[in-house]
PDB file of N, CA and C in Angstrom:
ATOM      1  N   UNK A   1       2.262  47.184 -77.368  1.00  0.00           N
ATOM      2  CA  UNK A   1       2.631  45.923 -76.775  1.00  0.00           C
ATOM      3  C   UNK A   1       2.943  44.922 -77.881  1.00  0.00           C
ATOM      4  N   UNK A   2       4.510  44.062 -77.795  1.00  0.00           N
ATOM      5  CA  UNK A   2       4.564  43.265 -78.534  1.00  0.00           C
ATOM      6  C   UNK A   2       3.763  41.495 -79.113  1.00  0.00           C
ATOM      7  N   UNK A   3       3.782  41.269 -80.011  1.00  0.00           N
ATOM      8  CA  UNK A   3       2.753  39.609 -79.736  1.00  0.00           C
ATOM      9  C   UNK A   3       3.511  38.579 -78.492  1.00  0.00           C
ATOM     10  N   UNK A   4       2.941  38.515 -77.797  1.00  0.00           N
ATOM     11  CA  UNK A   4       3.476  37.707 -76.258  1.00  0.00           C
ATOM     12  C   UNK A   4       4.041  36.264 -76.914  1.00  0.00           C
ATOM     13  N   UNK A   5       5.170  36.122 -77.713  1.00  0.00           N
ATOM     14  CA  UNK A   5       5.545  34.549 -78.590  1.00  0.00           C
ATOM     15  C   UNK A   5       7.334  34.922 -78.761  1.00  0.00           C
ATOM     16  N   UNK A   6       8.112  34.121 -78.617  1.00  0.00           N
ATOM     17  CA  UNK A   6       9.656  34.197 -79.061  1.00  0.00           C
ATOM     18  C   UNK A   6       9.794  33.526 -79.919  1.00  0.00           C
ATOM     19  N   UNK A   7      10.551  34.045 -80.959  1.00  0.00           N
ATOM     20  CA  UNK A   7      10.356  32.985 -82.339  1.00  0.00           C
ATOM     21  C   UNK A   7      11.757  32.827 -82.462  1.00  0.00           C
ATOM     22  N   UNK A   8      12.145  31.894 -83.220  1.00  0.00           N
ATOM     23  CA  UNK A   8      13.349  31.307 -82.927  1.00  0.00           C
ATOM     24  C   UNK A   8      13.976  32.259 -83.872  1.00  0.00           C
ATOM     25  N   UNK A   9      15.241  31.965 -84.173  1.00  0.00           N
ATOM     26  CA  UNK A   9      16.670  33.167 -85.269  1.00  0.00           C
ATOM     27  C   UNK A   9      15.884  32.639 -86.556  1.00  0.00           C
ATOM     28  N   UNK A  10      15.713  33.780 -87.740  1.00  0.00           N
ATOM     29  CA  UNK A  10      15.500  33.261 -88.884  1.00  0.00           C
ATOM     30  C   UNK A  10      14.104  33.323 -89.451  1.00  0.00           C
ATOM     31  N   UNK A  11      13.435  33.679 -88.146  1.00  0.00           N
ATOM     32  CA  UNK A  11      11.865  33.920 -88.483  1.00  0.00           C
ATOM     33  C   UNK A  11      11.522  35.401 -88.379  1.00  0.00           C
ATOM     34  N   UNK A  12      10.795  35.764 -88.916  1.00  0.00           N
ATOM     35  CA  UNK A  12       9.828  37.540 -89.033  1.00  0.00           C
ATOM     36  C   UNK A  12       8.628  37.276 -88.527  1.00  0.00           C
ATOM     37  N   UNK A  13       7.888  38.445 -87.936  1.00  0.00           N
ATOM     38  CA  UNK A  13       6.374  38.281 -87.828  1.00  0.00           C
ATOM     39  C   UNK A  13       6.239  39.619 -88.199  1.00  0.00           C
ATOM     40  N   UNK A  14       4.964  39.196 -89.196  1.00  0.00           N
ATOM     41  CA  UNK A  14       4.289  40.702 -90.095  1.00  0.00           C
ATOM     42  C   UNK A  14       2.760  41.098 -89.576  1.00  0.00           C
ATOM     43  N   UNK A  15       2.537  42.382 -89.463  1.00  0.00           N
ATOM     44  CA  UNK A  15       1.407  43.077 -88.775  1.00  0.00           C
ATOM     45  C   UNK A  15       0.784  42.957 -90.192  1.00  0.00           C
ATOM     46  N   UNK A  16      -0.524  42.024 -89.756  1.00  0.00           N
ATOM     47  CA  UNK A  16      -1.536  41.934 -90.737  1.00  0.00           C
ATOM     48  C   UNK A  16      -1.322  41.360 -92.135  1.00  0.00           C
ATOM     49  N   UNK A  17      -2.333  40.810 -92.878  1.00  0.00           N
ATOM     50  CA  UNK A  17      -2.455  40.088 -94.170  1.00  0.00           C
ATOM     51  C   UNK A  17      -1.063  40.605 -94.843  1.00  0.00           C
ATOM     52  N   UNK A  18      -1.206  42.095 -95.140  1.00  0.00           N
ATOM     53  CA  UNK A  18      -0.142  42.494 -95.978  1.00  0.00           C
ATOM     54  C   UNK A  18      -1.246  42.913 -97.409  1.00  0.00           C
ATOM     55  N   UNK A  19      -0.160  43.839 -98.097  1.00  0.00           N
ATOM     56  CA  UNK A  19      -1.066  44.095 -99.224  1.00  0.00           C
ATOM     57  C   UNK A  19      -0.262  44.291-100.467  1.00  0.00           C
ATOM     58  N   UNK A  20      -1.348  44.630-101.166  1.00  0.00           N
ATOM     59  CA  UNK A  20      -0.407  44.674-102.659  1.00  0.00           C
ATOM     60  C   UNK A  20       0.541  45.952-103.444  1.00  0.00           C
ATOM     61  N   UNK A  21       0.430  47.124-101.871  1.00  0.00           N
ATOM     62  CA  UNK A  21       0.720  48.475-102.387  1.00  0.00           C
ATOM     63  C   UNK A  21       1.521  48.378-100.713  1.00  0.00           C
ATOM     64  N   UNK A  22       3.001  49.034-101.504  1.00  0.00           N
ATOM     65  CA  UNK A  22       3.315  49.160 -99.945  1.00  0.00           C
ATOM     66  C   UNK A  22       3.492  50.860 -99.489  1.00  0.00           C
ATOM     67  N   UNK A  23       4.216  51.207 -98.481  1.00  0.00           N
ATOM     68  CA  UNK A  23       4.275  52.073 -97.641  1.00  0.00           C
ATOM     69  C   UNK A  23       5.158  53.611 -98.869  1.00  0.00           C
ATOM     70  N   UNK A  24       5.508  53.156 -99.908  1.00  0.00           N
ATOM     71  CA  UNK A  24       6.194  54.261-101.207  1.00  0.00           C
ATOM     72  C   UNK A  24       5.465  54.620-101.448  1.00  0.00           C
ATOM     73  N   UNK A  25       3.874  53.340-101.959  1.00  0.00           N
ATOM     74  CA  UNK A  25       3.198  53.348-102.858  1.00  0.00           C
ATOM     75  C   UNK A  25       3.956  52.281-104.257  1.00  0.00           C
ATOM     76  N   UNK A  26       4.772  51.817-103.970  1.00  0.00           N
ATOM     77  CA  UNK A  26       5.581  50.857-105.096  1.00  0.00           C
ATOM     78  C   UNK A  26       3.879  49.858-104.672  1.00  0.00           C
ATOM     79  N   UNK A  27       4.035  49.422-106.455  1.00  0.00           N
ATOM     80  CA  UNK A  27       2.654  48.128-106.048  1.00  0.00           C
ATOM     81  C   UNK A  27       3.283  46.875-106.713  1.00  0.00           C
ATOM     82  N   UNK A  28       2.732  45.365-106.411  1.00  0.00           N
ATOM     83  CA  UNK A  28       3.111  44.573-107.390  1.00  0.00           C
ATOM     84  C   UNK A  28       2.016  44.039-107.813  1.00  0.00           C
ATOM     85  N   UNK A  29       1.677  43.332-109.065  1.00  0.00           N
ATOM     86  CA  UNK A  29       1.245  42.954-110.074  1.00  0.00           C
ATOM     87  C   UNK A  29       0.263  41.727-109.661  1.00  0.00           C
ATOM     88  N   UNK A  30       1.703  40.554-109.075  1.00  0.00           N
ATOM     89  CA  UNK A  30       1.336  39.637-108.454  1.00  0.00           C
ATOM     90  C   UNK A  30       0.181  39.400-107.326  1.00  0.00           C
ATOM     91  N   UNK A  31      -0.801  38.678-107.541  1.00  0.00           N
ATOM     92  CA  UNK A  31      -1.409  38.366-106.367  1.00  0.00           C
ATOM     93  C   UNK A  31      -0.815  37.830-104.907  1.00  0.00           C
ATOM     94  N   UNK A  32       0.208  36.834-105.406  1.00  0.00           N
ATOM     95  CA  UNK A  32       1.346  36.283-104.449  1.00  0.00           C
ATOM     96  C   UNK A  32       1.640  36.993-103.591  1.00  0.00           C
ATOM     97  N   UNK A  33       2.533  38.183-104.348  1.00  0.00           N
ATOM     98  CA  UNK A  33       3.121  38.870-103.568  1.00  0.00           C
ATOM     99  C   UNK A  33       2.711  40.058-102.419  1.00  0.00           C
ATOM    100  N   UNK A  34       2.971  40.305-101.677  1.00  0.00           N
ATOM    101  CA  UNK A  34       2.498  41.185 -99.797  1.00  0.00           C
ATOM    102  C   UNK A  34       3.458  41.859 -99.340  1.00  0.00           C
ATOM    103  N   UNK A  35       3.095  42.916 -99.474  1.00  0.00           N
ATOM    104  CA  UNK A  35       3.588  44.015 -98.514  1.00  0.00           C
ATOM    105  C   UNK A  35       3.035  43.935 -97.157  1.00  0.00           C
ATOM    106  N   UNK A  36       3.952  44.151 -96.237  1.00  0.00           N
ATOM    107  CA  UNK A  36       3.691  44.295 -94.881  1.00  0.00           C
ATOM    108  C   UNK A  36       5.014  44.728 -93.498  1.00  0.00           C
ATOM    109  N   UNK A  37       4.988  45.153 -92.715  1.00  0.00           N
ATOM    110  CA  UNK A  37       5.496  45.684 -91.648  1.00  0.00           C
ATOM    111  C   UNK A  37       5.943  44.752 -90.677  1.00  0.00           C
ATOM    112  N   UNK A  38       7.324  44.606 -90.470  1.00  0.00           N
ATOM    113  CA  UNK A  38       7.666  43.679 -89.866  1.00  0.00           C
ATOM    114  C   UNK A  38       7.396  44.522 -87.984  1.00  0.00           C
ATOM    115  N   UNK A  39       6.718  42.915 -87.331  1.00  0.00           N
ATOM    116  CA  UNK A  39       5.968  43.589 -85.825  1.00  0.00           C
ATOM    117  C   UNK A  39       6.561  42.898 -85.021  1.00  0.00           C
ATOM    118  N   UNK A  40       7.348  41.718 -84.969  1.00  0.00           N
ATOM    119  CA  UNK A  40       8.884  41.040 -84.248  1.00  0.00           C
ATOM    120  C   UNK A  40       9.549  40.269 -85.185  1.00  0.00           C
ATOM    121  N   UNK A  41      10.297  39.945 -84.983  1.00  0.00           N
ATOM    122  CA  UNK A  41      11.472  39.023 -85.172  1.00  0.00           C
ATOM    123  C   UNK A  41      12.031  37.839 -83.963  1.00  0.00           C
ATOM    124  N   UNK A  42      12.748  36.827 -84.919  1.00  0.00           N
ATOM    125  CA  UNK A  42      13.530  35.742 -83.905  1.00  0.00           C
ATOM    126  C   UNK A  42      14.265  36.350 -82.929  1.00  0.00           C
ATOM    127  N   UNK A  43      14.706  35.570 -82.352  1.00  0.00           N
ATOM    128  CA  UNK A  43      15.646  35.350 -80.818  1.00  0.00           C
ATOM    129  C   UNK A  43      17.302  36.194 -81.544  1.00  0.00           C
ATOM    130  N   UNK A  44      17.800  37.275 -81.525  1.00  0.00           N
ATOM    131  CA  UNK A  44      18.791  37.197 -81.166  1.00  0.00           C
ATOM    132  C   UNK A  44      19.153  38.248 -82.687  1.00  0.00           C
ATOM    133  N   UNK A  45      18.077  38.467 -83.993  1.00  0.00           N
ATOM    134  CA  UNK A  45      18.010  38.886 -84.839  1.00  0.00           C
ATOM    135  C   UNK A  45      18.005  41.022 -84.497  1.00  0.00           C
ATOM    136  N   UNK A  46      18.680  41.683 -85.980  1.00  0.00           N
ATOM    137  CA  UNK A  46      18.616  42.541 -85.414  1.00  0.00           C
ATOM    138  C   UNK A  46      17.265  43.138 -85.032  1.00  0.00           C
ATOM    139  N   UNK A  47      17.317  43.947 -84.425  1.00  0.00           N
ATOM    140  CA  UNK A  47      16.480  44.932 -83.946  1.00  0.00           C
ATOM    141  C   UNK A  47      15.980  45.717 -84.974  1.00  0.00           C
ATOM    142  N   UNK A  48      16.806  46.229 -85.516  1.00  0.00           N
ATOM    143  CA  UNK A  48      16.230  47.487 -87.063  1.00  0.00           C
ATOM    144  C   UNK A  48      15.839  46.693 -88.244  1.00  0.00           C
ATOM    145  N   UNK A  49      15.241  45.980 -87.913  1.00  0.00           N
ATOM    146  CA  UNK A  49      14.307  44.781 -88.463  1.00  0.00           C
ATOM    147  C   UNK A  49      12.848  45.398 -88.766  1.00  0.00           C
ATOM    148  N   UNK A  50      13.057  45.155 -87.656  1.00  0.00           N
ATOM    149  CA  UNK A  50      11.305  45.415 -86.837  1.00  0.00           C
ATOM    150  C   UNK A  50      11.104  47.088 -87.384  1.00  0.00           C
ATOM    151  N   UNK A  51       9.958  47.015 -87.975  1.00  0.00           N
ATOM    152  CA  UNK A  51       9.161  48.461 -88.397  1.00  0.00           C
ATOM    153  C   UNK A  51       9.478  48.458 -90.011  1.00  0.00           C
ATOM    154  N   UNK A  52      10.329  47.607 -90.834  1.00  0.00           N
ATOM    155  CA  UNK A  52      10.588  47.865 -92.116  1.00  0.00           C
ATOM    156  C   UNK A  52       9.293  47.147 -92.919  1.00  0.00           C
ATOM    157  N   UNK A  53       9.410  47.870 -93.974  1.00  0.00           N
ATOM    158  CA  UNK A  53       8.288  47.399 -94.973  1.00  0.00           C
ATOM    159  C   UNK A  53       8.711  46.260 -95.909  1.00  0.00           C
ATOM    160  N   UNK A  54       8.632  45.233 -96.193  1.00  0.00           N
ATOM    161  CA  UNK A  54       8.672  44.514 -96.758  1.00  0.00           C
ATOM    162  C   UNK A  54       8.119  43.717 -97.810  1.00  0.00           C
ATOM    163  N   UNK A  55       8.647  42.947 -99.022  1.00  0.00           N
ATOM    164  CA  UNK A  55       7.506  42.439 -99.577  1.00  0.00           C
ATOM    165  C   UNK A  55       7.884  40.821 -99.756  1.00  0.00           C
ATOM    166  N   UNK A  56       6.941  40.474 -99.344  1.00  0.00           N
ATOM    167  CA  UNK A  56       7.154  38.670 -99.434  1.00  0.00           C
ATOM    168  C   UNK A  56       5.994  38.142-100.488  1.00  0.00           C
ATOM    169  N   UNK A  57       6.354  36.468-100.619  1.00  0.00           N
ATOM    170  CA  UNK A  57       4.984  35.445-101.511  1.00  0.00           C
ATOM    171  C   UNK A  57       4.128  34.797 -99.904  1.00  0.00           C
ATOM    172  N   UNK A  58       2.918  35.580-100.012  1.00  0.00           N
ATOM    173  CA  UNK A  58       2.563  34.755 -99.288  1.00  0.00           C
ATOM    174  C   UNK A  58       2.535  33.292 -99.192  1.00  0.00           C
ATOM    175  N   UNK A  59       2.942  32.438 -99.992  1.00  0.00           N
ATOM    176  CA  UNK A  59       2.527  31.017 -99.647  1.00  0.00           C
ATOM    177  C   UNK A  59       3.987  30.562 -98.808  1.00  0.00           C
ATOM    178  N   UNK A  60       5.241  31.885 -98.629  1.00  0.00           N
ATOM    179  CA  UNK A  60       6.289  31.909 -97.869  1.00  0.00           C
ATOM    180  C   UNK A  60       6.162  31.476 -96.252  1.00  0.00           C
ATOM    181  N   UNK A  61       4.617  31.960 -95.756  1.00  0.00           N
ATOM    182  CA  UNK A  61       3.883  31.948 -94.765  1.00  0.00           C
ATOM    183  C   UNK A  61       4.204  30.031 -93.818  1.00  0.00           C
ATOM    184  N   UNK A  62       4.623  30.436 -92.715  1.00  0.00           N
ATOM    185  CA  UNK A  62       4.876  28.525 -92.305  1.00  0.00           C
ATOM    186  C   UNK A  62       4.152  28.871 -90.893  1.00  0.00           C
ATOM    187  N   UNK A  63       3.520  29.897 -90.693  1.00  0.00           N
ATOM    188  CA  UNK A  63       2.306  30.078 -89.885  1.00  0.00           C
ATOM    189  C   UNK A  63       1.405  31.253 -89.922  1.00  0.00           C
ATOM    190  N   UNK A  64       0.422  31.656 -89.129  1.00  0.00           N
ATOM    191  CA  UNK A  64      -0.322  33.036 -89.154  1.00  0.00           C
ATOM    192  C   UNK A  64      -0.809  32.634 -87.812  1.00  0.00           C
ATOM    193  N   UNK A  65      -0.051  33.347 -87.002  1.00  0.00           N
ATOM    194  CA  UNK A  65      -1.068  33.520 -85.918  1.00  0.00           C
ATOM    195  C   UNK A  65      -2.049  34.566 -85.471  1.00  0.00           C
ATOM    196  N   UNK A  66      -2.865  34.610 -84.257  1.00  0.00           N
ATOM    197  CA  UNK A  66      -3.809  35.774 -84.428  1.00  0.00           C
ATOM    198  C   UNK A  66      -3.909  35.962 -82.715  1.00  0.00           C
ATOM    199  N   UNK A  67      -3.561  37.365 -82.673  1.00  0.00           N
ATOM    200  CA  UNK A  67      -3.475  37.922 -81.164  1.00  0.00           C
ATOM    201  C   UNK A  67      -4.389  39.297 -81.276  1.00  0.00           C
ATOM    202  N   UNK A  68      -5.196  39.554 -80.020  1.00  0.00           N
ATOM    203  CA  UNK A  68      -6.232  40.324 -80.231  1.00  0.00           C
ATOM    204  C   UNK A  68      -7.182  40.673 -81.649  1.00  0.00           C
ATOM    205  N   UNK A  69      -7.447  39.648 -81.772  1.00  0.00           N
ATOM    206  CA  UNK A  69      -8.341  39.239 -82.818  1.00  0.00           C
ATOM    207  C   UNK A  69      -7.420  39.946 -84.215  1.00  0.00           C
ATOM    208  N   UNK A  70      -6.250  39.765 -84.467  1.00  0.00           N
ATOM    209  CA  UNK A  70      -5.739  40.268 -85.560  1.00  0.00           C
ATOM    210  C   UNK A  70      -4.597  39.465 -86.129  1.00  0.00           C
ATOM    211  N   UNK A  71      -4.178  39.198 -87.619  1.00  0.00           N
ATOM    212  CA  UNK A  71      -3.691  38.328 -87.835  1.00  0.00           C
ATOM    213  C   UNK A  71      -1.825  38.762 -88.315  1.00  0.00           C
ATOM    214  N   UNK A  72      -0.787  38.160 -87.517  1.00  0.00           N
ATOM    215  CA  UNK A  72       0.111  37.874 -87.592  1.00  0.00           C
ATOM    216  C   UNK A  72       1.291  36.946 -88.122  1.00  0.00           C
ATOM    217  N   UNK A  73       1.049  36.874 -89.788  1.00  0.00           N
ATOM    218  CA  UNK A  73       1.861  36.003 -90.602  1.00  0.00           C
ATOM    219  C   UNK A  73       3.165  35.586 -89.900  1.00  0.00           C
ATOM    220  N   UNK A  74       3.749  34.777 -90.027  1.00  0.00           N
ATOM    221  CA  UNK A  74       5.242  34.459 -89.937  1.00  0.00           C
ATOM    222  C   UNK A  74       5.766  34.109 -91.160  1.00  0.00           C
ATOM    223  N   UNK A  75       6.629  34.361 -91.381  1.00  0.00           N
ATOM    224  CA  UNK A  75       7.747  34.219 -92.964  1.00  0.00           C
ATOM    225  C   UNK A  75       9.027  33.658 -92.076  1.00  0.00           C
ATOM    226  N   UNK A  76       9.880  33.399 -92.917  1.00  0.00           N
ATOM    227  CA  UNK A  76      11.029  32.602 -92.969  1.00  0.00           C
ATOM    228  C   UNK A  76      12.435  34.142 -92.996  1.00  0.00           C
ATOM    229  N   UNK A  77      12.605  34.512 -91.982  1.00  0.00           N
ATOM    230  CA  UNK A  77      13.319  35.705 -93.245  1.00  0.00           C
ATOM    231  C   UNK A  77      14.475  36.010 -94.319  1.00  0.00           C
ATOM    232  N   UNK A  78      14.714  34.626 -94.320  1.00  0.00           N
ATOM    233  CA  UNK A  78      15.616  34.471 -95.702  1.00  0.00           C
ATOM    234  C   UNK A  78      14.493  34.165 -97.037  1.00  0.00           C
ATOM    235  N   UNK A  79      13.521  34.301 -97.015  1.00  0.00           N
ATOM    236  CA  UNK A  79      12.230  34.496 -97.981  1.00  0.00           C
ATOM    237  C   UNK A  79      11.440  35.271 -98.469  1.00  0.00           C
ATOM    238  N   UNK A  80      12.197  36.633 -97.856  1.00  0.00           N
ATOM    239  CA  UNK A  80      11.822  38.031 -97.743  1.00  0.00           C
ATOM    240  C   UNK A  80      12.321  38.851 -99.242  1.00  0.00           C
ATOM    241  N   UNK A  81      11.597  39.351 -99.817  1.00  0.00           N
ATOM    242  CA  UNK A  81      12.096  39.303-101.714  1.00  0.00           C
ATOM    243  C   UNK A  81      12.581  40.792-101.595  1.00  0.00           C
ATOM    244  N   UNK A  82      12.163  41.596-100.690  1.00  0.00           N
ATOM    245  CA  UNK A  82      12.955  43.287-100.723  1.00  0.00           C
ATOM    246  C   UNK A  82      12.201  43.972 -99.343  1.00  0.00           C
ATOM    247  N   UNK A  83      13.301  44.875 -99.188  1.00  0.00           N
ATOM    248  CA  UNK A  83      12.646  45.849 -98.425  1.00  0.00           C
ATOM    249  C   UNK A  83      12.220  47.532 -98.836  1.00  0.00           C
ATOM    250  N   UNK A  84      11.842  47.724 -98.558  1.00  0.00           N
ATOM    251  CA  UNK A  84      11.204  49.102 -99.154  1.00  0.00           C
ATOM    252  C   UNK A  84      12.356  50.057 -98.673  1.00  0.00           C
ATOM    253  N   UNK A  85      12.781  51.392 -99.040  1.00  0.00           N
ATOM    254  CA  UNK A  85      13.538  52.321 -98.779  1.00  0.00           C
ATOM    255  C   UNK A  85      12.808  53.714 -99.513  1.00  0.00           C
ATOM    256  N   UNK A  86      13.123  54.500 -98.042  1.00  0.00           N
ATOM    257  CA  UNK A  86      12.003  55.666 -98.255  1.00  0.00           C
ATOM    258  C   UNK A  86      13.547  57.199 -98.558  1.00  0.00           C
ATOM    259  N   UNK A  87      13.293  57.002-100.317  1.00  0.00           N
ATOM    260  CA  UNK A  87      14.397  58.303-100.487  1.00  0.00           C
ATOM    261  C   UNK A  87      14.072  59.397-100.236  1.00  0.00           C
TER     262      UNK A  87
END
């Protein structure tokens, strides 16, 4: 089930804190920086969005919400620094 919220064009929502090792195993250095799984997107954004690994700065964060006791960052997604690709 998706988080019950429509976010406007331009926004991401990421499943959980995010971490410092993503889904390759690529890690970064930075404390800043978070890996995490995109779990929706804005109004109207693509679709093959959603499920990619990503790595952002958390302080990118312009909310965190929390649905069934679990926490759901929002990013900007023009603030999004790479996506992961599984060769």
């Amino acid at each position: 089930m998706s988080v019950p919220i429509l976010l406007p064009y331009g926004f991401v929502g990421v499943y959980g804190e995010g971490l410092s090792i993503g889904m390759t195993g690529l890690t970064t250095t930075d404390t800043t920086n978070r890996f995490a799984t995109i779990y929706f997107i804005g109004d109207g954004m693509d679709m093959g969005m959603v499920g990619s690994s990503i790595l952002f700065k958390s302080k990118d964060e312009v909310c965190r919400l929390t649905w069934d006791s679990y926490p759901y960052p929002v990013i900007p997604a023009d603030k999004i620094i790479g996506t992961e690709t599984f060769l």
